[in-house]
C-alpha atoms as a PDB file:
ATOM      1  CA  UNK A   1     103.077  88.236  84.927  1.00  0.00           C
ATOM      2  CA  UNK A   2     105.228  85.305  83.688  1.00  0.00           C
ATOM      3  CA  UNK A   3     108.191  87.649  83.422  1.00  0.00           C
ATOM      4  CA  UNK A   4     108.123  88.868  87.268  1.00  0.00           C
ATOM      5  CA  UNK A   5     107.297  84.854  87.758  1.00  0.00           C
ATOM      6  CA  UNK A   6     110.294  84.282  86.037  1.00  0.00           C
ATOM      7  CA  UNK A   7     112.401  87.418  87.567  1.00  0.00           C
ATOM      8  CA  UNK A   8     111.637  85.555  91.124  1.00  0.00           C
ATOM      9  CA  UNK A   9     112.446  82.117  89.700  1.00  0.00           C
ATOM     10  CA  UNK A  10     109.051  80.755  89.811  1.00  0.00           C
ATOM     11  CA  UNK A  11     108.665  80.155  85.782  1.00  0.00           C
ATOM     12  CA  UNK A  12     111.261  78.690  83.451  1.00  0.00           C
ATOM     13  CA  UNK A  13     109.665  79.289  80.021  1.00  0.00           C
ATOM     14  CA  UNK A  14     112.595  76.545  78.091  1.00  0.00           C
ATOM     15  CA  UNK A  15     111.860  74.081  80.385  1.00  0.00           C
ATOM     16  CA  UNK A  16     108.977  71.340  78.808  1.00  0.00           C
ATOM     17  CA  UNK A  17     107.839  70.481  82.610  1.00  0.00           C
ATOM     18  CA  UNK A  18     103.937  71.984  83.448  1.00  0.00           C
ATOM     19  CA  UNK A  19     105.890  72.347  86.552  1.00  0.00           C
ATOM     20  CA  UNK A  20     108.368  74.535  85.731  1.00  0.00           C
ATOM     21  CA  UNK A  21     105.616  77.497  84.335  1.00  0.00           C
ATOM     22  CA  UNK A  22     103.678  79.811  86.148  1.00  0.00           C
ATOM     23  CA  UNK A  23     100.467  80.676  84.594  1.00  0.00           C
ATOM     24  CA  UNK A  24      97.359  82.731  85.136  1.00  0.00           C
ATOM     25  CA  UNK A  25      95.333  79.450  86.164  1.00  0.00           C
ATOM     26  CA  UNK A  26      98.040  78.391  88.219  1.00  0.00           C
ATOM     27  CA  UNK A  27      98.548  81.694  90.305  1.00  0.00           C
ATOM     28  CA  UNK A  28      94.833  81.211  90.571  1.00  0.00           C
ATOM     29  CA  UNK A  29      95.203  77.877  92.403  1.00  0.00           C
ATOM     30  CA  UNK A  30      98.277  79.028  94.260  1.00  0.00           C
ATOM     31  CA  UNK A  31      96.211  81.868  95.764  1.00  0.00           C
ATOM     32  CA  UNK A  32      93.630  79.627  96.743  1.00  0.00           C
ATOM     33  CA  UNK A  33      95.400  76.616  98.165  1.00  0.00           C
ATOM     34  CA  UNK A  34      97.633  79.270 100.236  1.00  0.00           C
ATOM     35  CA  UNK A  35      94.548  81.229 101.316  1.00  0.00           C
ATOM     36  CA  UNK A  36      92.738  77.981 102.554  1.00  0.00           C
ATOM     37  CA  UNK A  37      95.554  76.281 103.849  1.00  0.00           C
ATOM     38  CA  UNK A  38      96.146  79.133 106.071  1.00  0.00           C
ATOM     39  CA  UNK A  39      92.328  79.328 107.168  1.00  0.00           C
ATOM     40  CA  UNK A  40      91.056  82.615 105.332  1.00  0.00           C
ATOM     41  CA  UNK A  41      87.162  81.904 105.033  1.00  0.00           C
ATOM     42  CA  UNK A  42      85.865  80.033 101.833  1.00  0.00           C
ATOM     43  CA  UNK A  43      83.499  83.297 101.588  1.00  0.00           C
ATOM     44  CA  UNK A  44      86.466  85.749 101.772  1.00  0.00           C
ATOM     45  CA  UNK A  45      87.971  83.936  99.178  1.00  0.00           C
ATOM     46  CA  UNK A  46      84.885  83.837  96.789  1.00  0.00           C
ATOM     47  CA  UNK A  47      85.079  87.655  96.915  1.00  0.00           C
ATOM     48  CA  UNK A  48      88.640  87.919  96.403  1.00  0.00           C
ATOM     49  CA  UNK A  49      88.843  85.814  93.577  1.00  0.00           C
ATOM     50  CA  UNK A  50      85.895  87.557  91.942  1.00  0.00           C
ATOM     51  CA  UNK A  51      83.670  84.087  91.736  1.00  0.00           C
ATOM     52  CA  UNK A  52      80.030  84.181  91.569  1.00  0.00           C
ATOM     53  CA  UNK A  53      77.776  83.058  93.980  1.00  0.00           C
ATOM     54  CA  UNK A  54      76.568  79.544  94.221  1.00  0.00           C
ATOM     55  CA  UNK A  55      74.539  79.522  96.112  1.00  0.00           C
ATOM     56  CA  UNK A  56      70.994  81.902  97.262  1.00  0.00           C
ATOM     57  CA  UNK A  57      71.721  82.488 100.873  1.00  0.00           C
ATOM     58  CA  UNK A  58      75.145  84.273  99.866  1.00  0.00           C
ATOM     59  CA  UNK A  59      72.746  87.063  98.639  1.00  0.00           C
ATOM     60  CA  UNK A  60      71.849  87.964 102.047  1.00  0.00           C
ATOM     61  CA  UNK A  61      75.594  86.884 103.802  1.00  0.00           C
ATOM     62  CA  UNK A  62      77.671  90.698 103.573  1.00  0.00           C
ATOM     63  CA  UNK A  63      81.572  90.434 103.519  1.00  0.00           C
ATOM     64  CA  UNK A  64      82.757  93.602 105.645  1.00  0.00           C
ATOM     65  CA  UNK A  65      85.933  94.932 103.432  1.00  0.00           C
ATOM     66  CA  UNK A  66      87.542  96.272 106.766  1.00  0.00           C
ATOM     67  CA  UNK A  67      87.541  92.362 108.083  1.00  0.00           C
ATOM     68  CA  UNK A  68      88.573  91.262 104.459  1.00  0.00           C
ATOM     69  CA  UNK A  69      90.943  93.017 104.254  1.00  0.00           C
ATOM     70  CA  UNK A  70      92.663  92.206 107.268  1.00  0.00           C
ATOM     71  CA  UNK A  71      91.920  88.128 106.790  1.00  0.00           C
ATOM     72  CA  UNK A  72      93.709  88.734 103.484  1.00  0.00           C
ATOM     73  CA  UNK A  73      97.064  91.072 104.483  1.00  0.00           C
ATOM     74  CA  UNK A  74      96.924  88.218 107.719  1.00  0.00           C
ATOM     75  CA  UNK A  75      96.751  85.514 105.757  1.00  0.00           C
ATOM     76  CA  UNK A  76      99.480  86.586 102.675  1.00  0.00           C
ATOM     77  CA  UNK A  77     102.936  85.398 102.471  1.00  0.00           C
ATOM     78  CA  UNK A  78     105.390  88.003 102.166  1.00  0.00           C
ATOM     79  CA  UNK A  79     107.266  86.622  99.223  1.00  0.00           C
ATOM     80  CA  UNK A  80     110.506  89.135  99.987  1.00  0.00           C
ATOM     81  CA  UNK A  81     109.077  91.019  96.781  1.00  0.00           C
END
């Protein structure tokens, strides 16, 4: 992953800035901020990210894939990639 990071100038591996590097955990947070900020559901998210739940009622709550799907290509930059 780092090297396509790096390919698309999002990861500088010489640099000694956190910053500069592009790591599993922070394409973790990236996804989420960018999913949030751009108001996919917090319950969309928990399935896409492959969290457990928290919490009992989720048990009975069903994500339709159809619908999550189309939150998630809605909600997705592009990137030009």
């Amino acid at each position: 992953m780092q090297m396509h990071a790096a390919g698309v100038g999002l990861h500088n591996p010489k640099s000694e800035r956190i910053e500069d590097h592009f790591t599993p955990h922070c394409c973790r947070h990236w996804f989420t901020t960018h999913l949030r900020r751009a108001g996919m559901d917090r319950e969309f998210i928990t399935v896409l990210r492959g969290d457990a739940r928290k919490d009992s009622m989720s048990v009975y709550d069903h994500v339709d894939r159809e619908e999550l799907r189309n939150s998630y290509l809605a909600k997705m930059p592009r990137l030009g990639i």
